[in-house]
Protein backbone atom coordinates (compact mmCIF):
# COMPACT_ATOMS: atom_id res chain seq x y z
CA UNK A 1 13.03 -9.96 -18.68
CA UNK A 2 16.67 -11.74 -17.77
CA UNK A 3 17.21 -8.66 -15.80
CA UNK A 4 13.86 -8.79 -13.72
CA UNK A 5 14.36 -12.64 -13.10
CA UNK A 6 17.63 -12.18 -11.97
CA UNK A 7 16.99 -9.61 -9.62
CA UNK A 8 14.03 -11.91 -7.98
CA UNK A 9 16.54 -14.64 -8.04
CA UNK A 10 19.27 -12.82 -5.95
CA UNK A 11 16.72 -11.37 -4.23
CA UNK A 12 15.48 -14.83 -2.66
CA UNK A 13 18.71 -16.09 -2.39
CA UNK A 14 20.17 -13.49 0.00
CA UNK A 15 17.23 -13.62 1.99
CA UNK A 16 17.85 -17.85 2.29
CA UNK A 17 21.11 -16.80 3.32
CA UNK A 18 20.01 -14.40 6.18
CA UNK A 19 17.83 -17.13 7.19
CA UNK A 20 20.23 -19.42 7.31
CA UNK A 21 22.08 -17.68 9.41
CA UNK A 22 19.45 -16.21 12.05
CA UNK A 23 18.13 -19.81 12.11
CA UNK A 24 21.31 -21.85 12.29
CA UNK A 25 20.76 -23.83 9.51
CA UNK A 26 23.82 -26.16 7.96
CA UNK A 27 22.94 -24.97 4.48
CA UNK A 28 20.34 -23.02 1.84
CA UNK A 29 18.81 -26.14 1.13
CA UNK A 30 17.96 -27.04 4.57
CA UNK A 31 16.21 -23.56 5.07
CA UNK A 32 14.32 -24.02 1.72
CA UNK A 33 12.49 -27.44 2.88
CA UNK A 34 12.01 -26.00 5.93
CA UNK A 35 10.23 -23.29 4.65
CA UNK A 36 8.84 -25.46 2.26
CA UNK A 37 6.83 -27.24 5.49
CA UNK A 38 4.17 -24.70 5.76
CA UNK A 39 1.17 -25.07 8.57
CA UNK A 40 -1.60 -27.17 6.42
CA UNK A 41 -4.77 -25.66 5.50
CA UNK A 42 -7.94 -26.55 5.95
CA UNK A 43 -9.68 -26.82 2.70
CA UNK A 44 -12.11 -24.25 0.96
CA UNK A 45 -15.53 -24.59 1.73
CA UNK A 46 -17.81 -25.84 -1.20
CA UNK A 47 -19.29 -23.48 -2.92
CA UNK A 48 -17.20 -20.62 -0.91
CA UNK A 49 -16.12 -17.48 -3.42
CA UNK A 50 -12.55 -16.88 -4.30
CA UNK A 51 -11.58 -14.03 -2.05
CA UNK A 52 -9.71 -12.70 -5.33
CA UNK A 53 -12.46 -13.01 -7.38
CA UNK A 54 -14.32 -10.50 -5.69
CA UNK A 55 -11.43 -7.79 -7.01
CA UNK A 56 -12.10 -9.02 -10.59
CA UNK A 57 -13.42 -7.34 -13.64
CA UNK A 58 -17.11 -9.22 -13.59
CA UNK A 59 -20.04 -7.83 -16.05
CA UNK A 60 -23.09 -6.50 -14.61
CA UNK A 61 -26.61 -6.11 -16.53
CA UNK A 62 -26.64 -1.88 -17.73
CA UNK A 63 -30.58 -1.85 -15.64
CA UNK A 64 -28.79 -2.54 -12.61
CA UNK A 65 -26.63 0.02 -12.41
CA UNK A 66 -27.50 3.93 -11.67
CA UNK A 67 -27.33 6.64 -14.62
CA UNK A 68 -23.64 7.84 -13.25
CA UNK A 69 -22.90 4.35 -13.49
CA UNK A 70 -24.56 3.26 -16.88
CA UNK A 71 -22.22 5.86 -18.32
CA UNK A 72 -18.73 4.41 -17.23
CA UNK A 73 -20.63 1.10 -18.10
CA UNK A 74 -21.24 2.29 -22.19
CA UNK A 75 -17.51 3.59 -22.05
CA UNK A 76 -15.66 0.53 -20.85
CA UNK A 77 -18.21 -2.37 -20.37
CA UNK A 78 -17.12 -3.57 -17.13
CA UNK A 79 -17.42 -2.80 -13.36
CA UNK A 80 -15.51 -4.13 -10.21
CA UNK A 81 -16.83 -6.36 -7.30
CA UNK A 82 -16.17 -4.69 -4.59
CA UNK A 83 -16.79 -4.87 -0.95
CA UNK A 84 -20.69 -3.48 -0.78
CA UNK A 85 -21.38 -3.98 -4.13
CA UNK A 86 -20.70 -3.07 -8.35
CA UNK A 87 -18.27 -0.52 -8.95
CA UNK A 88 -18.01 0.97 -12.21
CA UNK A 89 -14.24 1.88 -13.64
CA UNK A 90 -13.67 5.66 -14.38
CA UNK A 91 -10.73 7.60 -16.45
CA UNK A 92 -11.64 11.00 -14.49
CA UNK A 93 -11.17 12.21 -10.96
CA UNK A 94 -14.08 14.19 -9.81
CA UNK A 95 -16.74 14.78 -7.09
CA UNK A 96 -19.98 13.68 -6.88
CA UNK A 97 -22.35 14.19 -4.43
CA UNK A 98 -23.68 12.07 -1.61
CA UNK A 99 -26.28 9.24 -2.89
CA UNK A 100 -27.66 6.05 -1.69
CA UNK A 101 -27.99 4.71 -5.42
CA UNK A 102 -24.28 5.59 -6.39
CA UNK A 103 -21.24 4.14 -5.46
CA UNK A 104 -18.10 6.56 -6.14
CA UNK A 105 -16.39 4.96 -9.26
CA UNK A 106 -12.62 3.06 -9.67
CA UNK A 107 -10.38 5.38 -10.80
CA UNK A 108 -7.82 4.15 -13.54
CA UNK A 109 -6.23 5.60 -17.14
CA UNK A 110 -4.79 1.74 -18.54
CA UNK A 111 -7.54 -0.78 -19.28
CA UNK A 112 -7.36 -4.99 -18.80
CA UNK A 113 -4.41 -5.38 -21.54
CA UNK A 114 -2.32 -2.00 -20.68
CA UNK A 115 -3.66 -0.10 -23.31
CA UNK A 116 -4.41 3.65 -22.42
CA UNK A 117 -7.78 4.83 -22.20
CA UNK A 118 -9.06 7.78 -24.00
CA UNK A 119 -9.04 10.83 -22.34
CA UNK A 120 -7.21 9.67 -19.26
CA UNK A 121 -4.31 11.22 -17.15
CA UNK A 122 -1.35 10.02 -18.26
CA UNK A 123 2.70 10.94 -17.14
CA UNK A 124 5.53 8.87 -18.54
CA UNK A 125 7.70 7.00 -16.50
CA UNK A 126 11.52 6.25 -17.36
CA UNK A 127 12.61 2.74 -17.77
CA UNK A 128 14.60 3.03 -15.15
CA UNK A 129 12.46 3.87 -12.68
CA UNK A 130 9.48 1.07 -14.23
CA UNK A 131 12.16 -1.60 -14.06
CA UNK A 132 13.48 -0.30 -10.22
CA UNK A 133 9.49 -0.43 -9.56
CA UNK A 134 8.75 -3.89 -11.14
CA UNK A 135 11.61 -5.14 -8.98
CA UNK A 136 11.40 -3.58 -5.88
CA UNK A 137 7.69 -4.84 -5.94
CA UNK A 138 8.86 -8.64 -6.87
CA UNK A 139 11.48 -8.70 -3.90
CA UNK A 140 9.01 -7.37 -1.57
CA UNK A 141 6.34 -10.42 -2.65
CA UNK A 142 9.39 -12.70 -2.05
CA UNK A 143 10.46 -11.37 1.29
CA UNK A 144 6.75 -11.22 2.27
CA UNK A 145 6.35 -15.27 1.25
CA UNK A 146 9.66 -15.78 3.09
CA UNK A 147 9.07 -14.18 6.12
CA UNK A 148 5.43 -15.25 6.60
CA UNK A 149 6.07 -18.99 6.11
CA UNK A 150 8.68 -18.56 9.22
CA UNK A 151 6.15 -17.15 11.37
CA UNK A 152 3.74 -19.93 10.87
CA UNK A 153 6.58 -22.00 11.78
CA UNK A 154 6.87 -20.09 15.12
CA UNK A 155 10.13 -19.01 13.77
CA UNK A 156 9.34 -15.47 14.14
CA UNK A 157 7.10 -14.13 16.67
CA UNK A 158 4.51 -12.21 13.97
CA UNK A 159 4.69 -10.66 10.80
CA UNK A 160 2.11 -8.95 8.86
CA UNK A 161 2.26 -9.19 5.13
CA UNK A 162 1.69 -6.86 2.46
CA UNK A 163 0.44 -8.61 -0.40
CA UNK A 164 -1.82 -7.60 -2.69
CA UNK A 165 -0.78 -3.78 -1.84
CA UNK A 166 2.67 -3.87 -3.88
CA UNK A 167 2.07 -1.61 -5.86
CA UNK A 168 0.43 1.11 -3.20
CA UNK A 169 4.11 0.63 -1.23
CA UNK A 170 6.36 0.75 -4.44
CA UNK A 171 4.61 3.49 -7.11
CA UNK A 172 4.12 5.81 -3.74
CA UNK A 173 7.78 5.83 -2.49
CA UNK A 174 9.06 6.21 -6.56
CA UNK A 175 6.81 9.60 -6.36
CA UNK A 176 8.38 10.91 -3.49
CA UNK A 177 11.66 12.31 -2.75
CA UNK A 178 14.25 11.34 0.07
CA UNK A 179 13.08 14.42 1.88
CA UNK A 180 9.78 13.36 2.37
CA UNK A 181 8.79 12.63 6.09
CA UNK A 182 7.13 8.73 6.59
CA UNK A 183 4.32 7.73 8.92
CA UNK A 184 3.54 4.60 8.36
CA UNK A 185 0.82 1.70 9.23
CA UNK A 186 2.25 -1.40 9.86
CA UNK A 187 2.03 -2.29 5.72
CA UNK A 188 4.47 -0.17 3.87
CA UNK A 189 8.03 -2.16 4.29
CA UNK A 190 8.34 -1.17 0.19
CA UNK A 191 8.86 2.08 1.27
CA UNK A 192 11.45 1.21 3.05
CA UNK A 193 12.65 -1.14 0.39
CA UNK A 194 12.67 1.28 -2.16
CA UNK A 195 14.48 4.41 -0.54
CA UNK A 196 17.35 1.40 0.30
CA UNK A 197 16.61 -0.29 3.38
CA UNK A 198 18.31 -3.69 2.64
CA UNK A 199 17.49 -6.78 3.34
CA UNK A 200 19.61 -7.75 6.29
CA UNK A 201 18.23 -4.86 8.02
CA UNK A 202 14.57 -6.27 7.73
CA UNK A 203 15.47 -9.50 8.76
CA UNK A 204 17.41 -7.89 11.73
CA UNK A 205 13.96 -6.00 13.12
CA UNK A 206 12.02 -9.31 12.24
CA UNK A 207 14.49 -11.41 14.82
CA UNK A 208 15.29 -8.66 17.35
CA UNK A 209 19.05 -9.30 17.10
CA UNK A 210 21.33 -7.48 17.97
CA UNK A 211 21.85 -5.43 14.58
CA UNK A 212 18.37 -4.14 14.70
CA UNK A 213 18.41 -0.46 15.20
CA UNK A 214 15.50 -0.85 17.83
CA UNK A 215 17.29 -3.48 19.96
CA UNK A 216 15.00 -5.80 20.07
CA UNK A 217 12.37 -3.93 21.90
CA UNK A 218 10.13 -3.69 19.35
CA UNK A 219 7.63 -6.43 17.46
CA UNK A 220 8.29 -7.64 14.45
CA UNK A 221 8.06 -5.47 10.93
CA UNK A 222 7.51 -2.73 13.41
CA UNK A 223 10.47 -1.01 10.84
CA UNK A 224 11.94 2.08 11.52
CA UNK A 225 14.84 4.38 9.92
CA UNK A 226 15.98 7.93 11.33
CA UNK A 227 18.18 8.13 8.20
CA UNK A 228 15.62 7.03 5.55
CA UNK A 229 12.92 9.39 6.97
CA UNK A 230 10.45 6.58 8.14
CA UNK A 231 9.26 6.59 11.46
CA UNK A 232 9.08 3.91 13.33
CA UNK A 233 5.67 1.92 12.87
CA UNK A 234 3.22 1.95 16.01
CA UNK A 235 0.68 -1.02 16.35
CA UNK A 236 -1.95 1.33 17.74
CA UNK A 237 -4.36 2.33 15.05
CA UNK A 238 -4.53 5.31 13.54
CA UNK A 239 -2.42 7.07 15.97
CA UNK A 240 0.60 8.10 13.28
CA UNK A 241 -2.24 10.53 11.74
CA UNK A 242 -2.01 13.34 13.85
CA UNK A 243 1.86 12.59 14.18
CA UNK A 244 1.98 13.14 10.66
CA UNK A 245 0.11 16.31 10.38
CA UNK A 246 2.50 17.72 13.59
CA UNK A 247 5.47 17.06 11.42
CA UNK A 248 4.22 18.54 8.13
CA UNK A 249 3.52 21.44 9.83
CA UNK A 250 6.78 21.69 11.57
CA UNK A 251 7.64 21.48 7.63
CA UNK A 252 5.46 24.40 6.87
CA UNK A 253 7.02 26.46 9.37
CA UNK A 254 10.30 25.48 8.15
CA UNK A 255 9.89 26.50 5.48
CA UNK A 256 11.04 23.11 3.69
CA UNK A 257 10.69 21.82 0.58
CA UNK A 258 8.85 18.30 1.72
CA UNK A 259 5.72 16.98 2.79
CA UNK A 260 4.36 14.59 5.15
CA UNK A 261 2.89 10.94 3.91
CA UNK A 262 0.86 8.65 6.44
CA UNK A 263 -0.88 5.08 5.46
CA UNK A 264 -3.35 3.97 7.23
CA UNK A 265 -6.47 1.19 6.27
CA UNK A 266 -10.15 1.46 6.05
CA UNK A 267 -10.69 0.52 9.75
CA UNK A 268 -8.10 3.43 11.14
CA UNK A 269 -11.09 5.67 10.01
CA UNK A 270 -13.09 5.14 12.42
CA UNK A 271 -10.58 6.43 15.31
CA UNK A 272 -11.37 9.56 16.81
CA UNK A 273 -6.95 10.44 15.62
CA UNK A 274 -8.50 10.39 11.92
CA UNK A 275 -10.81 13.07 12.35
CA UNK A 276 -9.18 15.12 14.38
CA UNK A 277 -5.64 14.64 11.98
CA UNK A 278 -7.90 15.49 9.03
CA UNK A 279 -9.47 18.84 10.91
CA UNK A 280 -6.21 20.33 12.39
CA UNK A 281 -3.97 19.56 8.60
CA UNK A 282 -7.10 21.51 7.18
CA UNK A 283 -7.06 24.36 9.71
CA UNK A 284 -3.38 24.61 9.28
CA UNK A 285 -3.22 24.08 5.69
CA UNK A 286 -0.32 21.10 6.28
CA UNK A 287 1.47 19.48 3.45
CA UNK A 288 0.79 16.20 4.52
CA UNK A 289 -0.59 13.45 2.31
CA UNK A 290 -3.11 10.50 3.58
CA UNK A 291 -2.97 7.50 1.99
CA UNK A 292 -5.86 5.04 2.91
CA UNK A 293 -5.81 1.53 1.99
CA UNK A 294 -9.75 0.35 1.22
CA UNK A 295 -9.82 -3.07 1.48
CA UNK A 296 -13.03 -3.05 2.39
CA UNK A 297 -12.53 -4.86 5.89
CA UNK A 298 -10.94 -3.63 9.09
CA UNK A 299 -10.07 -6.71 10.73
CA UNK A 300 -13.74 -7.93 10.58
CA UNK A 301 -15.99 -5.09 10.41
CA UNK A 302 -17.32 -4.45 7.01
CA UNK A 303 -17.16 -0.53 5.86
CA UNK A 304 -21.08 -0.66 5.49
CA UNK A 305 -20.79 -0.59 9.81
CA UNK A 306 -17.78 1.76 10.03
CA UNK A 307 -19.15 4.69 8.41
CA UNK A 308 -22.45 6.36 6.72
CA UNK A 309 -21.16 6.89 3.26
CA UNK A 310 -20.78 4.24 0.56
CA UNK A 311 -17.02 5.67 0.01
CA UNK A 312 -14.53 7.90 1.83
CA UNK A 313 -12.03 8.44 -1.19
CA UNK A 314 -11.39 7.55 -4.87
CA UNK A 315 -11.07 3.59 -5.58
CA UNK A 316 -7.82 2.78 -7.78
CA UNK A 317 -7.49 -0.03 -9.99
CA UNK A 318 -5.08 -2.18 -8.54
CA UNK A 319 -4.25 -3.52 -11.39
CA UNK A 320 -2.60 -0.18 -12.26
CA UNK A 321 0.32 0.67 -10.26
CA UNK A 322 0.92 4.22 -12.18
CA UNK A 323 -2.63 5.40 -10.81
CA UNK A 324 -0.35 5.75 -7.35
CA UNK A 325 2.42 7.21 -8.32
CA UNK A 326 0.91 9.93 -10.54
CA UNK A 327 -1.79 10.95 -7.70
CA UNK A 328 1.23 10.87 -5.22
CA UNK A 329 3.39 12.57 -7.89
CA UNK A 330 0.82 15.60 -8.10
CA UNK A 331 -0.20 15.94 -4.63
CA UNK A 332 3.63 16.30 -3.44
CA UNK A 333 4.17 18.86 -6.77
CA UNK A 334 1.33 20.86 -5.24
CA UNK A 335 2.27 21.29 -1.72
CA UNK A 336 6.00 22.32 -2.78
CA UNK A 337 4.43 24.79 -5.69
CA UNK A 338 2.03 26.35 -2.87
CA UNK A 339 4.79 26.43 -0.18
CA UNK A 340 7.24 28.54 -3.19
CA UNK A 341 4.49 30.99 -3.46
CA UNK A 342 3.93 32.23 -0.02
């Protein structure tokens, strides 16, 4: 635990220092109150729900529910409110087909206190690479806190956080190699973070100065990194799909041993660059790996008006940062075993 707190320590305390210096502050403590002087709130709304609480384990009556449903129920008692309604928790990955009474279920293999669940998934992780991940996720929280209080203080121009998808960012980059080609949304800096990008380097993009690799000519946390294999973000939607499935199957032909990962969110689904990323990476059987985000919003569109099914993908617990890095984990492992045996 010393080790974790001093890593989030040292972590906030060089990025006070870059601040200081990009902002031409006399001293740390000056940048701290100043950061400290965040844009006031207005306050909640009587009666208004908790946006958190709607992610939370709540308990839902059994007659409610469908059969599919009532099962996962009688296994683990609990279900998630989610965006659209009850979703029920799940140790398997499967299929099921398309019904207006059924809601695809959250997939997870640790329960509420970390304990593993019968007949789940499970892959062991080294301490090493669990303490790199707890960090890496705790500097990015810090960074994103930092960084975001400065924009509301017009010091920077935008910035778009990634909280609450830590651990989507961190346990996907730790199940990936070096190798791996990254097409990013506008979300994933802890990939970044984790395959090195330092500090100084994000606050250099964030400020445009004259250390930032793009000059200045791009917006803020629009990151980029030839030599860390992460392309430079674009703020049009959806449009690093296709780019992704072009370079995985310039991979394929290659004959390299790597794959192609793109993020996107809920909303990018409903660009016409989704559909036709997802046809042509079928067609041409591309090692490339999509990584949607469901939030269950797209700026201000609900999913129940973006689409005609209740789900497009498995629901993770986000509670459980393994669930990411084991799915990534087996879905790289796959494409390299396929490309071996042609």
């Amino acid at each position: 635990m010393a080790l974790h707190l001093r890593s989030s320590f040292s972590s906030k305390s060089t990025l006070l220092n870059i601040l200081r210096h990009n902002l031409g502050f006399g001293s740390r403590s000056h940048v701290t109150r100043h950061i400290r002087q965040i844009l006031p709130h207005d306050p909640p709304l009587r009666g208004s729900q908790n946006p958190i609480s709607r992610l939370c384990n709540t308990m839902a009556e059994p007659e409610t529910l469908s059969s599919f449903v009532q099962h996962e129920y009688a296994n683990n008692h609990q279900v998630m409110d989610f965006p659209g309604g009850k979703v029920a928790f799940t140790p398997e990955i499967q299929f099921i087909s398309e019904s207006d009474k059924e809601r695809v279920p959250c997939y997870r293999v640790l329960d509420d206190n970390g304990q593993l669940i019968t007949n789940s998934q499970f892959v062991q992780v080294s301490e090493e690479v669990a303490v790199k991940i707890y960090s890496d996720m705790v500097t990015l929280q810090i960074m994103d806190n930092i960084f975001y209080e400065a924009q509301r203080q017009g010091r920077l121009s935008f910035y778009a956080t990634a909280i609450g998808e830590e651990a989507i960012n961190i346990a996907s980059a730790a199940a990936l190699t070096p190798q791996d080609v990254i097409f990013p949304q506008y979300r994933e800096p802890g990939v970044l973070l984790w395959r090195g990008f330092t500090l100084q380097e994000f606050a250099n993009q964030c400020f445009g100065n004259k250390s930032d690799y793009g000059k200045g000519r791009q917006m803020p946390v629009h990151y980029g990194s030839n030599k860390l294999n992460y392309f430079t973000v674009s703020a049009t939607i959806a449009t690093q799909l296709p780019n992704a499935v072009g370079a995985a199957y310039s991979l394929k032909m290659d004959k390299k041993d790597a794959c192609a990962v793109t993020y996107f969110g809920d909303g990018g689904t409903s660009e016409g660059d989704f559909h036709a990323a997802l046809n042509i990476a079928a067609v041409m059987e591309a090692p490339v790996l999509f990584i949607c985000r469901n939030n269950g919003w797209a700026i201000s569109t609900p999913t129940s008006d973006q689409f005609r099914s209740n789900s497009f993908s498995f629901s993770l617990d986000v509670h459980t940062l393994y669930l990411v890095f084991f799915k990534t984990f087996g879905f790289a492992n796959a494409f390299a075993n396929t490309m071996a045996n042609r």
